[in-house]
Protein backbone atom coordinates (compact mmCIF):
# COMPACT_ATOMS: atom_id res chain seq x y z
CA UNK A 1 0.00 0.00 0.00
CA UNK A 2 3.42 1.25 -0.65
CA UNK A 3 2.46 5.06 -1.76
CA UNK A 4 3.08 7.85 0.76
CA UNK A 5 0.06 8.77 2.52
CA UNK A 6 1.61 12.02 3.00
CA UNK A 7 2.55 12.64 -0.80
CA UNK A 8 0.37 15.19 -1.34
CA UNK A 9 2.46 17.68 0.98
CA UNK A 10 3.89 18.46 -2.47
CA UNK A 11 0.99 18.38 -4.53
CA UNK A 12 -1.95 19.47 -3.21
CA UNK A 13 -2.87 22.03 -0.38
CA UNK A 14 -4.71 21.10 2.89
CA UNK A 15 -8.22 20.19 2.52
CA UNK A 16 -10.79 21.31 5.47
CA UNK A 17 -10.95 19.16 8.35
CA UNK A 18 -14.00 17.17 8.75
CA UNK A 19 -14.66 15.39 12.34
CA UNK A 20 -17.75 12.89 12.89
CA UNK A 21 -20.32 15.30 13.58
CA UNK A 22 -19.94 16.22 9.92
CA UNK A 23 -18.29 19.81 10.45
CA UNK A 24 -15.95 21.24 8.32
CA UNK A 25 -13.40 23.59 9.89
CA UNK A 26 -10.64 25.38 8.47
CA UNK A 27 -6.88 23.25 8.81
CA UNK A 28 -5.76 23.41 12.33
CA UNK A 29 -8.40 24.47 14.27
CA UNK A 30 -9.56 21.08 15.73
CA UNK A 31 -8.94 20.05 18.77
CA UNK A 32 -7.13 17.16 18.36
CA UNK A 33 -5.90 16.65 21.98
CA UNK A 34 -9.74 17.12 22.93
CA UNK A 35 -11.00 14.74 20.63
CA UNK A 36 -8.44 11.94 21.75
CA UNK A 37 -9.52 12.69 25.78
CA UNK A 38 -13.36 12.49 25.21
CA UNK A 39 -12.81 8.84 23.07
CA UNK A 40 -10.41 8.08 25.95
CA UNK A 41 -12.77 8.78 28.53
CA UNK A 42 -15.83 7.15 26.75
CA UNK A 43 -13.52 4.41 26.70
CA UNK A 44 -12.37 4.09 30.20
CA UNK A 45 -16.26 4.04 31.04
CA UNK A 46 -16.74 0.30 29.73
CA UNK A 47 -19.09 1.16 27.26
CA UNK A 48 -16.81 -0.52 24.38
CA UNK A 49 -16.13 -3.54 26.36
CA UNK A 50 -19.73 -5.66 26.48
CA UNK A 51 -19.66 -8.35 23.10
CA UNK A 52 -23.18 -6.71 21.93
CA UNK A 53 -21.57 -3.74 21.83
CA UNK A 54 -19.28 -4.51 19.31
CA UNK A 55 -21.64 -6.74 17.42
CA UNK A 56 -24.18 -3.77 17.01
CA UNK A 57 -21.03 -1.67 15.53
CA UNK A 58 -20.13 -4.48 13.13
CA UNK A 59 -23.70 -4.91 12.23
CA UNK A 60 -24.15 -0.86 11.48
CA UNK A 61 -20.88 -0.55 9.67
CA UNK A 62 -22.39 -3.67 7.33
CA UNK A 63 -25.76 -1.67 6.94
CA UNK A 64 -23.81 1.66 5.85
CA UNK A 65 -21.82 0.05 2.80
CA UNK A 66 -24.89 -1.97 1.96
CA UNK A 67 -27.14 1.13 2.10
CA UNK A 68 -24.52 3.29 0.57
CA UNK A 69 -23.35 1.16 -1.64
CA UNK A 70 -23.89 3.01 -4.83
CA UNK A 71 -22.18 6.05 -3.34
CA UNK A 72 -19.03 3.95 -2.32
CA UNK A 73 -19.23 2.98 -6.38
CA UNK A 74 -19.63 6.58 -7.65
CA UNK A 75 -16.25 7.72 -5.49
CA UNK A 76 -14.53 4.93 -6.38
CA UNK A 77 -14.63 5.66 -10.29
CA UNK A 78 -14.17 9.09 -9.67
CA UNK A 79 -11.32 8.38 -7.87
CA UNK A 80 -9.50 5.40 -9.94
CA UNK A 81 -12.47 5.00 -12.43
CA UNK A 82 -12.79 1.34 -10.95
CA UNK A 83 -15.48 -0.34 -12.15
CA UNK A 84 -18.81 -2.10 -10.16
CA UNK A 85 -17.02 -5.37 -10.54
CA UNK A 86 -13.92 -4.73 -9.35
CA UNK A 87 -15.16 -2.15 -6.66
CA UNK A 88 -17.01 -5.29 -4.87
CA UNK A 89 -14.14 -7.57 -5.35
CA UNK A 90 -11.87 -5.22 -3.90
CA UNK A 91 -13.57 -3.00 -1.34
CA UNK A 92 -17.23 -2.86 -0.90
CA UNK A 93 -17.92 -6.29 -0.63
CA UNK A 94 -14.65 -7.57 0.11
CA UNK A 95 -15.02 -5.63 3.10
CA UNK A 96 -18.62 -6.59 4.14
CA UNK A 97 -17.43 -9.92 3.95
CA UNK A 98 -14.92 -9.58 6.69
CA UNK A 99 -17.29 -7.98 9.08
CA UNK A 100 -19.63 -11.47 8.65
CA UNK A 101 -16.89 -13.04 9.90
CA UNK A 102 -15.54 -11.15 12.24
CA UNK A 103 -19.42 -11.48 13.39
CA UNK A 104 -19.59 -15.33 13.13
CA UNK A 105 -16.36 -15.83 15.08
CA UNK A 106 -16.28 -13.06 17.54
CA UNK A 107 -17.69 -14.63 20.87
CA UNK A 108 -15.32 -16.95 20.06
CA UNK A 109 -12.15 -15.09 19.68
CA UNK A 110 -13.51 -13.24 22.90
CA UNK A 111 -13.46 -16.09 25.12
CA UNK A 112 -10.38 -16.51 27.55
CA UNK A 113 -7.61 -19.21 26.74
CA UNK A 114 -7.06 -21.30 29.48
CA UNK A 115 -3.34 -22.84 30.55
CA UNK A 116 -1.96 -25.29 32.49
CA UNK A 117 0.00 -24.25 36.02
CA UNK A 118 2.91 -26.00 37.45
CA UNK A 119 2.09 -28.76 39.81
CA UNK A 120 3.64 -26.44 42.27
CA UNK A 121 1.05 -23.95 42.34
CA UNK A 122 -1.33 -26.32 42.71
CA UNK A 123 -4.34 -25.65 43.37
CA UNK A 124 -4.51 -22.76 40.37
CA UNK A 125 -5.44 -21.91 36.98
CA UNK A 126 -4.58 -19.74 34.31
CA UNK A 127 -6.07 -17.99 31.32
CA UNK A 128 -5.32 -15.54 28.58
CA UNK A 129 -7.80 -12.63 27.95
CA UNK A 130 -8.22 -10.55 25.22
CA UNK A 131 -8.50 -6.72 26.60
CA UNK A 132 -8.91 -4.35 24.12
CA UNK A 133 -6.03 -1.46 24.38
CA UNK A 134 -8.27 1.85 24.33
CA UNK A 135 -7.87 4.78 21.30
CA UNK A 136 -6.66 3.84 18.16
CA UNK A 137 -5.70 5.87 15.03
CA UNK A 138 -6.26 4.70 11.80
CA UNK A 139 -4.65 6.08 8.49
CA UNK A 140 -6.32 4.70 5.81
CA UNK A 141 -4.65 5.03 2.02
CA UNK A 142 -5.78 5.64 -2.17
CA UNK A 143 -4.95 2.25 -3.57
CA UNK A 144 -8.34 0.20 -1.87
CA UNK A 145 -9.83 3.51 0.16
CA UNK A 146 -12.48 1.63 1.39
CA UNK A 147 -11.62 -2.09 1.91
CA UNK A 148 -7.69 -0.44 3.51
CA UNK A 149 -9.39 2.11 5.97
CA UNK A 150 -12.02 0.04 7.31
CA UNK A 151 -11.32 -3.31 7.42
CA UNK A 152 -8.80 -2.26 10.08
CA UNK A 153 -11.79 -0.41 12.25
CA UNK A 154 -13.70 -4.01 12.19
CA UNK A 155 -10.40 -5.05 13.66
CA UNK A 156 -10.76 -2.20 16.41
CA UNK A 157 -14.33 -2.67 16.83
CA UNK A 158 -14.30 -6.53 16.87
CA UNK A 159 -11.87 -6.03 20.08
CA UNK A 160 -13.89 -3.37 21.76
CA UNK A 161 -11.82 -0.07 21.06
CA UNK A 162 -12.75 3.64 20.32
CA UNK A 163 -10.75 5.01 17.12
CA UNK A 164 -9.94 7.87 14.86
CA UNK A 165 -10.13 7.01 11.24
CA UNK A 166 -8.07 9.31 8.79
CA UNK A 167 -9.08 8.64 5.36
CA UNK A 168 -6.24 9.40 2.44
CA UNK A 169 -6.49 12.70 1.21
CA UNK A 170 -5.88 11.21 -2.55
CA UNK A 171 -9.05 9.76 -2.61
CA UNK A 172 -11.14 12.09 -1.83
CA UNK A 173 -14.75 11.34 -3.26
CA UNK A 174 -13.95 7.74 -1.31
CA UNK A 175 -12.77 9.76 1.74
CA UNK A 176 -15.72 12.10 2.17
CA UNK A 177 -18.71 8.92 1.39
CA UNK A 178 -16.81 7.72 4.47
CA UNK A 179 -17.15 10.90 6.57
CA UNK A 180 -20.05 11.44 5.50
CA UNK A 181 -21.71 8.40 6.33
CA UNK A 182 -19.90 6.94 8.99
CA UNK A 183 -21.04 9.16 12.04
CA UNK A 184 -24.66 8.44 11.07
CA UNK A 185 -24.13 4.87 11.45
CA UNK A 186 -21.41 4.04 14.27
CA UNK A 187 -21.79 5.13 17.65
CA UNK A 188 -20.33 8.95 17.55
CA UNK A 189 -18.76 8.76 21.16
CA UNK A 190 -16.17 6.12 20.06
CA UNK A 191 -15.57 7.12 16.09
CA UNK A 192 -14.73 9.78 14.68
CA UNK A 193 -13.62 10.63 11.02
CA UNK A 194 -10.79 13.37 10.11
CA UNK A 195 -10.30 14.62 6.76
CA UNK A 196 -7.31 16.65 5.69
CA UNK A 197 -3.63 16.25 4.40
CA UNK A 198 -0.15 16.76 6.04
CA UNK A 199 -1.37 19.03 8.56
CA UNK A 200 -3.90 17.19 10.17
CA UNK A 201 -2.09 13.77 9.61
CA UNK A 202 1.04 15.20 11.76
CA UNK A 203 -0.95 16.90 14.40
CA UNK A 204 -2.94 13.61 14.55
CA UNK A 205 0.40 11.98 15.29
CA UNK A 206 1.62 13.92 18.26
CA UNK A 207 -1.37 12.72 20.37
CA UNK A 208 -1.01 9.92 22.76
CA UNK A 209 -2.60 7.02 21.23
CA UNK A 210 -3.09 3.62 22.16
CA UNK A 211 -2.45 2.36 19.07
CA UNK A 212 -1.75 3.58 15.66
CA UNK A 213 -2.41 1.48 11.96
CA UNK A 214 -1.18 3.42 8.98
CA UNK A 215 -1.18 1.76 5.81
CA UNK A 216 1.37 3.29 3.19
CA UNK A 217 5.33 3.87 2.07
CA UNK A 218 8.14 2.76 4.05
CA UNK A 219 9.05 6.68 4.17
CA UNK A 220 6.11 7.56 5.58
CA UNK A 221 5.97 4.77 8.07
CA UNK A 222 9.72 5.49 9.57
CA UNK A 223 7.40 9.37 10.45
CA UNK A 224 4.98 7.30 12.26
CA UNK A 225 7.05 4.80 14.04
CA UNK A 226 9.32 7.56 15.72
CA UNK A 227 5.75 9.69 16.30
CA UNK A 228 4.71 6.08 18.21
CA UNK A 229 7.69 6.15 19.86
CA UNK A 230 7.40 8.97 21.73
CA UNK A 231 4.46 7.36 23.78
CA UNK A 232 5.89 3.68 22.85
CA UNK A 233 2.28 3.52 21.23
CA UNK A 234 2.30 0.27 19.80
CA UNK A 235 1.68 -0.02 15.59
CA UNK A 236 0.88 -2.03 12.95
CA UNK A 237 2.44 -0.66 9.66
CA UNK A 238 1.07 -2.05 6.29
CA UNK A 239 4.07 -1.36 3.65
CA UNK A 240 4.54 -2.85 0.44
CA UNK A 241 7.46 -3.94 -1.66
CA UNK A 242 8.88 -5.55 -4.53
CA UNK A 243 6.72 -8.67 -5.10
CA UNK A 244 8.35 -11.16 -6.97
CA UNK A 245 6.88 -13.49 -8.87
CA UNK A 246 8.84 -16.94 -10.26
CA UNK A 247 7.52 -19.14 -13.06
CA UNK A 248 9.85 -22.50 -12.88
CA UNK A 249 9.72 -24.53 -15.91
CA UNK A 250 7.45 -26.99 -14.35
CA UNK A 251 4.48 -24.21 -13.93
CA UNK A 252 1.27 -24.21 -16.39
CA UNK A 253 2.78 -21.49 -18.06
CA UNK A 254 -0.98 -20.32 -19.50
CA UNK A 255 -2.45 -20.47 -16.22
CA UNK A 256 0.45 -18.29 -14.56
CA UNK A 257 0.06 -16.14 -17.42
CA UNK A 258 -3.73 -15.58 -16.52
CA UNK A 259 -3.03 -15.09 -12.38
CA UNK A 260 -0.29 -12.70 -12.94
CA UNK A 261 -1.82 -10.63 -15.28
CA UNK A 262 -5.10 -10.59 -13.18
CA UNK A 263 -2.54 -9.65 -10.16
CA UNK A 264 -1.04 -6.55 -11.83
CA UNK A 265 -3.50 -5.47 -13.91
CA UNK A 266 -6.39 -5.51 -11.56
CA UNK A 267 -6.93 -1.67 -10.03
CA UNK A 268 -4.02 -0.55 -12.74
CA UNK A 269 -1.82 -2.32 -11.19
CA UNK A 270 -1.74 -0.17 -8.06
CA UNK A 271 -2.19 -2.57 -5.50
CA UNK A 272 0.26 -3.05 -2.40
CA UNK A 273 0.07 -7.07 -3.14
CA UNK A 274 0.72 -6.99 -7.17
CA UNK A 275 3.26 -9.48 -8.66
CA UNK A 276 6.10 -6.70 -9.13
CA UNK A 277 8.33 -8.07 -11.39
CA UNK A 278 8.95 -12.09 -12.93
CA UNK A 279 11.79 -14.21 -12.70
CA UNK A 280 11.00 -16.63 -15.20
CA UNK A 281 13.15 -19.75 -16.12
CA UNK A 282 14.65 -19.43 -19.33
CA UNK A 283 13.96 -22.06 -21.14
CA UNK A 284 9.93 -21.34 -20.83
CA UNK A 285 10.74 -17.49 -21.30
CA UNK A 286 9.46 -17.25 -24.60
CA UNK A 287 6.47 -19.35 -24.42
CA UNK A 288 5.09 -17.66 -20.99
CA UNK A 289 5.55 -14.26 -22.72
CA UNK A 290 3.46 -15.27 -25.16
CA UNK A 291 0.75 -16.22 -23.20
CA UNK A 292 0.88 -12.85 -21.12
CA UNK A 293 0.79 -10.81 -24.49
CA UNK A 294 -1.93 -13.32 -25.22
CA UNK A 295 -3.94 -12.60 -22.02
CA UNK A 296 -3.37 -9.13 -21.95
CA UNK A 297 -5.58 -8.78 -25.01
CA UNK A 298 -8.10 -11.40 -24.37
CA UNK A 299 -8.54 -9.10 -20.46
CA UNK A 300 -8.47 -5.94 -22.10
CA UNK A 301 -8.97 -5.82 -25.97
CA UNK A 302 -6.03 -4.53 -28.66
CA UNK A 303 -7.53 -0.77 -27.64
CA UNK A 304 -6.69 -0.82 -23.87
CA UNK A 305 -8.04 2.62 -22.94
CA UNK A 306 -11.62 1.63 -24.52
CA UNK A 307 -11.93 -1.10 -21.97
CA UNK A 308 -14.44 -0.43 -18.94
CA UNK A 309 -12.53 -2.79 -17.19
CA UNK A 310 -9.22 -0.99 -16.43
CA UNK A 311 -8.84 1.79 -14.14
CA UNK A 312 -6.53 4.99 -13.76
CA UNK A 313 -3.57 6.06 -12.36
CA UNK A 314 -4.60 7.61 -9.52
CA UNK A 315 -3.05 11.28 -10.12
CA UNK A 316 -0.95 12.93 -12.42
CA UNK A 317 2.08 12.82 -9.95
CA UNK A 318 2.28 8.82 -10.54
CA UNK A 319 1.15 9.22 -14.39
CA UNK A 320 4.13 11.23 -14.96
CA UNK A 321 6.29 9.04 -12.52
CA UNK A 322 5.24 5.42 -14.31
CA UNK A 323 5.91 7.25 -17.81
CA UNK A 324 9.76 7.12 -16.85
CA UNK A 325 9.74 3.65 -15.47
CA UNK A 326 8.77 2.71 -19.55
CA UNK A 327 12.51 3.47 -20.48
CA UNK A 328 13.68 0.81 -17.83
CA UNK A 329 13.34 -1.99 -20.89
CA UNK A 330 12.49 -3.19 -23.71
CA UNK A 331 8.24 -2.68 -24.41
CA UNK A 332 6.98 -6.08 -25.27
CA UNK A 333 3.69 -5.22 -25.54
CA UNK A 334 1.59 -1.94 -24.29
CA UNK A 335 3.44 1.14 -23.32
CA UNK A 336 0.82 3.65 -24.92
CA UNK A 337 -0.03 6.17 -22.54
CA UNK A 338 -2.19 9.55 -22.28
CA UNK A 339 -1.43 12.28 -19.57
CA UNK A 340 -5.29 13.55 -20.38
CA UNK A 341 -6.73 10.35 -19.21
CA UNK A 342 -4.30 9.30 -16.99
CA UNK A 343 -4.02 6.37 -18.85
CA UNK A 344 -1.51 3.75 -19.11
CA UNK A 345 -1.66 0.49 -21.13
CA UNK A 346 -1.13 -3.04 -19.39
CA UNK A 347 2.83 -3.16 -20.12
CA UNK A 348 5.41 -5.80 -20.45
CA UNK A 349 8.91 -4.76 -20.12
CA UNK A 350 11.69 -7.21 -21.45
CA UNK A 351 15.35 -6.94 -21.05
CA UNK A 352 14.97 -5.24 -17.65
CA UNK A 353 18.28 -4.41 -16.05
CA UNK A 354 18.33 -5.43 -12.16
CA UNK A 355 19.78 -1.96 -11.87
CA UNK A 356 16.89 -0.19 -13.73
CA UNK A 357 14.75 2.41 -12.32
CA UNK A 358 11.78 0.07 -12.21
CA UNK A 359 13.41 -2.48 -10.72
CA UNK A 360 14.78 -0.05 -7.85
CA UNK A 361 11.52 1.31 -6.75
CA UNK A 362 8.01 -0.21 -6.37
CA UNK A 363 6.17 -0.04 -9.58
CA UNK A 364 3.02 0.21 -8.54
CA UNK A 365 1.19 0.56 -12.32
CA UNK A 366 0.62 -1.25 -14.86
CA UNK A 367 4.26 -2.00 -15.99
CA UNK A 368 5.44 -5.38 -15.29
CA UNK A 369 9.56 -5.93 -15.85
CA UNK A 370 9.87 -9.86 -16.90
CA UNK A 371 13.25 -10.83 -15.91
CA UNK A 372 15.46 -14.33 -16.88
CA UNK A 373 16.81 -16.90 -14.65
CA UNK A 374 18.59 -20.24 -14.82
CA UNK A 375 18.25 -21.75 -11.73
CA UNK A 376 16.39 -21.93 -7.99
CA UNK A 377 19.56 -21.29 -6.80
CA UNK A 378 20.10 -17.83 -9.23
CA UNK A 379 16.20 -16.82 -7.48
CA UNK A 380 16.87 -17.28 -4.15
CA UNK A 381 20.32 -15.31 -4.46
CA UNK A 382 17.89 -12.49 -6.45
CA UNK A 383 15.43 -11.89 -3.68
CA UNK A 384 17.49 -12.58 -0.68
CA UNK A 385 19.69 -9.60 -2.22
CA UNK A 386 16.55 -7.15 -2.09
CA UNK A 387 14.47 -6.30 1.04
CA UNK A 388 11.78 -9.00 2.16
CA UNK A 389 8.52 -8.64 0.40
CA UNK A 390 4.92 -8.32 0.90
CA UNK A 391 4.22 -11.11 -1.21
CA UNK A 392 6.01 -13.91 -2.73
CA UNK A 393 4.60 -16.21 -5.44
CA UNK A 394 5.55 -19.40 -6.61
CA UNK A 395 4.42 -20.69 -10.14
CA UNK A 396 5.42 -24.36 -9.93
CA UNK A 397 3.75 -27.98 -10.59
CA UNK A 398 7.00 -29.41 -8.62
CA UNK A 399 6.78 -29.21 -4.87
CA UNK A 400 9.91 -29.79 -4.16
CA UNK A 401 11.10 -26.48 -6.00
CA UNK A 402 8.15 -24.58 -4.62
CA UNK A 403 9.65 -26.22 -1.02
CA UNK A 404 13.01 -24.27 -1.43
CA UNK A 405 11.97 -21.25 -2.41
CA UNK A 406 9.54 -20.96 0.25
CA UNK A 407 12.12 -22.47 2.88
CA UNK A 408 15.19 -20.06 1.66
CA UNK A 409 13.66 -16.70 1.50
CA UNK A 410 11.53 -14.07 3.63
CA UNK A 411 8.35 -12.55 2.43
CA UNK A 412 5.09 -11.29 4.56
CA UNK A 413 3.05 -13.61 2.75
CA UNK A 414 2.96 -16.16 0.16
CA UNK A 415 0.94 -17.71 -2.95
CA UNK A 416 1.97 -21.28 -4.43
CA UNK A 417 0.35 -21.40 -8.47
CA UNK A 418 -1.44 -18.07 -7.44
CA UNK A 419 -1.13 -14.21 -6.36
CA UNK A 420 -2.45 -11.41 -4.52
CA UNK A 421 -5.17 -13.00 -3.18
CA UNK A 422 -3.92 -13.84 0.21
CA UNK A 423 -5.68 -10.88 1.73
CA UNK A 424 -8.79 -12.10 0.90
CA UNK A 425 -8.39 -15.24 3.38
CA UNK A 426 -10.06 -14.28 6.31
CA UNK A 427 -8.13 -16.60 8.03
CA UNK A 428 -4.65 -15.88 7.33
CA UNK A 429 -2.58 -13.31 9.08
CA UNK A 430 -1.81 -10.64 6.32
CA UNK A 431 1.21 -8.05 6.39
CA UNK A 432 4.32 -7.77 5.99
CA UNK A 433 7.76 -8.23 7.29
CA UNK A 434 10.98 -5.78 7.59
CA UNK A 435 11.05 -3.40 4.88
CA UNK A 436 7.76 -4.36 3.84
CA UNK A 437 5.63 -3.82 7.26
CA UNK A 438 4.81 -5.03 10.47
CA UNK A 439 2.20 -6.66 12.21
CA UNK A 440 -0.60 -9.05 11.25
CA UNK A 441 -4.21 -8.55 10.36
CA UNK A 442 -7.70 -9.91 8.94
CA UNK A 443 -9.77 -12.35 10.99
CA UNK A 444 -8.65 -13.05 14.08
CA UNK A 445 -5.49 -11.84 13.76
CA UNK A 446 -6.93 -8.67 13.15
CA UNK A 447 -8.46 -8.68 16.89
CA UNK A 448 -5.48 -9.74 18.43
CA UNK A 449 -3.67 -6.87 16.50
CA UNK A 450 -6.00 -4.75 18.68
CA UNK A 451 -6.03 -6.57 22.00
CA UNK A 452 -3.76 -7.02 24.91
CA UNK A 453 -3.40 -10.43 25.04
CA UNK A 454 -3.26 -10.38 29.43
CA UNK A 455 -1.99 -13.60 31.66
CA UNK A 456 -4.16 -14.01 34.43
CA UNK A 457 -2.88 -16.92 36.89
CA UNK A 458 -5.39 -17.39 39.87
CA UNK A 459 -3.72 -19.21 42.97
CA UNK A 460 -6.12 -20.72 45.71
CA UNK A 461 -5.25 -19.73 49.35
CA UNK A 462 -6.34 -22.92 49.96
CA UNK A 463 -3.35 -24.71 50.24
CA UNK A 464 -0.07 -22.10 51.37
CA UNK A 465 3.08 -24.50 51.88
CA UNK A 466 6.25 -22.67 52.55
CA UNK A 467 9.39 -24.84 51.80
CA UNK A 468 10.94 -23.60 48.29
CA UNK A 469 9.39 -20.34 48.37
CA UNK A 470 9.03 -18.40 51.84
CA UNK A 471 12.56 -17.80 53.87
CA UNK A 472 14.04 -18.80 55.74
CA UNK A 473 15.17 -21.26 52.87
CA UNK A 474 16.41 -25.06 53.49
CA UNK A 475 19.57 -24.13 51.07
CA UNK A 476 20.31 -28.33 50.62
CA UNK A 477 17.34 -28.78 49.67
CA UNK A 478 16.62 -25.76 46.56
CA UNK A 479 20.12 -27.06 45.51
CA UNK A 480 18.90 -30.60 45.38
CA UNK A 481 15.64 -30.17 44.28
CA UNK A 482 15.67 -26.45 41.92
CA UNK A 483 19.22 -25.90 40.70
CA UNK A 484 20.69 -29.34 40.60
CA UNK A 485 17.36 -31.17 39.77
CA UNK A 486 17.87 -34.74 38.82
């Protein structure tokens, strides 16, 4: 989600703040430090903690994107002209689908874990609860503006928190739907919605939060870490990366050709989770290619920018940005562009130096660099060289090459014969690792992102036998029996 939240600084002036009770007020006039006390103090008064609670939240966020739904569609083509299909798969739906489950499995996630106690403390018991920490801040970003910005407040609401939810500022037909609607739907004493740019984002950031969630660039994310550390607020930080994607010689080359181009292409290939560049096996090089070019028109027609099914660079910063990365290769097929429209074809690049532009930054468009390899051995050397991905996908119909790869490199997440879907599985923990993010969410991971996981041991006073524990010690005997134990 690897684009700067805090881009705009340099292309755009403020916007007007807008809070939950709908209000717009000039930049730098709200009350931040306020706004964080009253949620705090709503907080510390319970009303968060009871399970219907947080049902009745997950059930009124569902109502608003169902109700709303065609509004959520209207900003979301005016924002990355992304069509009804995609704007379901992606973010309306996509995200009332995780609030069903959080809503299926919640009493369960909520119940306490229970342990087993050393014979010595006997009688006793333990358990693990699940507290929720208190006030979190959300910063949502462009790429998904719906499905990235609130499928991390069913996270917060699933674990009984109060939050502050900061849509991106580059979105902004998606980011006012959301303040608009929102506050009419959630309870307005725990939520509250904050439009704006750099300004509001960094005076958000100097409160003392109780967690912070910022999806975005690894520039923008070293800002918020250091802001976090001032109050050692803990984060989760949703990066990006370099994606790679491997085709062995084993893989069903047409198959690949059809998942990777769905990966990349899908949302104009500005997704956080996109294959960003292929290592594929030389001796199937040609043939895969062909099959991408192959797919490429089939998805989108000879005329790219006629088709209603590919979206828009999202502003004219990144149009003019992508434009460079053409010149990093060789175009294999695509390349047309047009600043007026914003539009770039579905592009193959060929002969793509590992020192080339696009290979040294995120692509995050529609450009895809194909690159050659020999070996398993020449691939893991390649990625291990670059900082760990998001994602890391495997084309391969031999498990025992898909084995290596998987057990010699580092990547948040993973696809075998597949990509970018993994964030779709409610199930699995999605994020990323070192350069690339950190902290898990979705499902149940997602609550636990937002709870304090708390040991409780409980020790009868039933049975109180000195001995070991109380002084004055027997000192033979904790040698015999503690430090030299047989």
């Amino acid at each position: 989600m690897s684009q700067p939240i805090l881009e705009s600084q340099q292309q755009q002036r403020s916007k007007p703040t807008t809070t939950s009770s709908t209000k717009t007020v000039e930049p730098g006039s709200l009350d931040f430090s306020k706004l964080v006390a009253d949620l705090r103090a709503y907080f510390l008064s319970g009303a968060t903690r009871p399970v219907e609670w947080r049902e009745r939240q997950l059930i009124a966020l569902r109502s608003m994107l169902k109700d709303h739904a065609e509004d959520f569609y209207a900003a979301l083509w005016s924002d990355l002209r992304r069509n009804r299909i995609e704007a379901d798969l992606v973010d309306v739906k996509c995200t009332t689908s995780e609030i069903d489950h959080a809503l299926a499995h919640l009493r369960h996630w909520m119940k306490p874990v229970s342990f087993r106690t050393p014979l010595q403390l006997a009688p006793s018991h333990g358990e693990v609860r699940f507290d929720p920490l208190g006030v979190g801040l959300i910063i949502g970003t462009w790429n998904y503006p719906v499905m990235l910005t609130l499928s991390p407040l069913v996270a917060a609401i699933a674990a009984g928190n109060c939050a502050v939810i900061k849509p991106s500022e580059v979105s902004p037909a998606t980011g006012e739907v959301i303040a608009r609607y929102l506050p009419q739907y959630l309870d307005r004493k725990a939520f509250s919605v904050v439009l704006g740019a750099v300004p509001e984002v960094t005076a958000l950031l100097e409160q003392p939060w109780d967690h912070i969630f910022f999806t975005g660039g690894t520039i923008v994310a070293k800002i918020v870490m250091t802001a976090a550390a001032k109050n050692l607020t803990p984060v989760v930080l949703e990066l990006g990366g370099k994606n790679p994607t491997i085709v062995h010689s084993s893989a069903n080359l047409k198959v690949a050709a059809r998942r990777i181009a769905f990966g990349r292409w899908v949302n104009c290939g500005q997704s956080c989770t996109a294959p960003d560049y292929v290592l594929v096996f030389k001796n199937v090089a040609a043939e895969f290619l062909r099959h991408l070019k192959e797919t490429l028109i089939e998805f989108y027609g000879e005329n790219p920018q006629n088709s209603p099914d590919l979206g828009r660079i999202v502003s004219a910063h990144h149009f003019d940005r992508l434009v460079k990365l053409l010149e990093s290769g060789t175009i294999f097929h695509g390349g047309q562009h047009d600043g007026n429209d914003r539009f770039i074809a579905p592009t193959i690049l060929t002969n793509v130096s590992p020192d080339s532009p696009a290979m040294q930054e995120e692509v995050f468009g529609p450009i895809l660099p194909v690159l050659e390899v020999e070996s398993v051995q020449e691939v893991i050397k390649f990625v291990n060289a670059r900082p760990s991905p998001l994602g890391l996908y495997v084309f391969s119909e031999d498990n025992s090459v898909t084995e290596q790869i998987l057990s010699s490199t580092s990547s948040g997440d993973a696809d075998v014969n597949d990509c970018t879907l993994q964030p779709t599985i409610h199930d699995l923990p999605f994020g990323g690792v070192g350069n690339s993010g950190m902290g898990k969410y979705h499902g149940e991971w997602g609550f636990r992102a937002y709870s304090n996981a708390r040991g409780v041991l409980s020790h009868s006073t039933k049975i109180d036998i000195g001995g070991l524990r109380y002084p004055p010690y027997d000192h033979n005997r904790i040698l015999r029996e503690i430090v030299m134990p047989s």
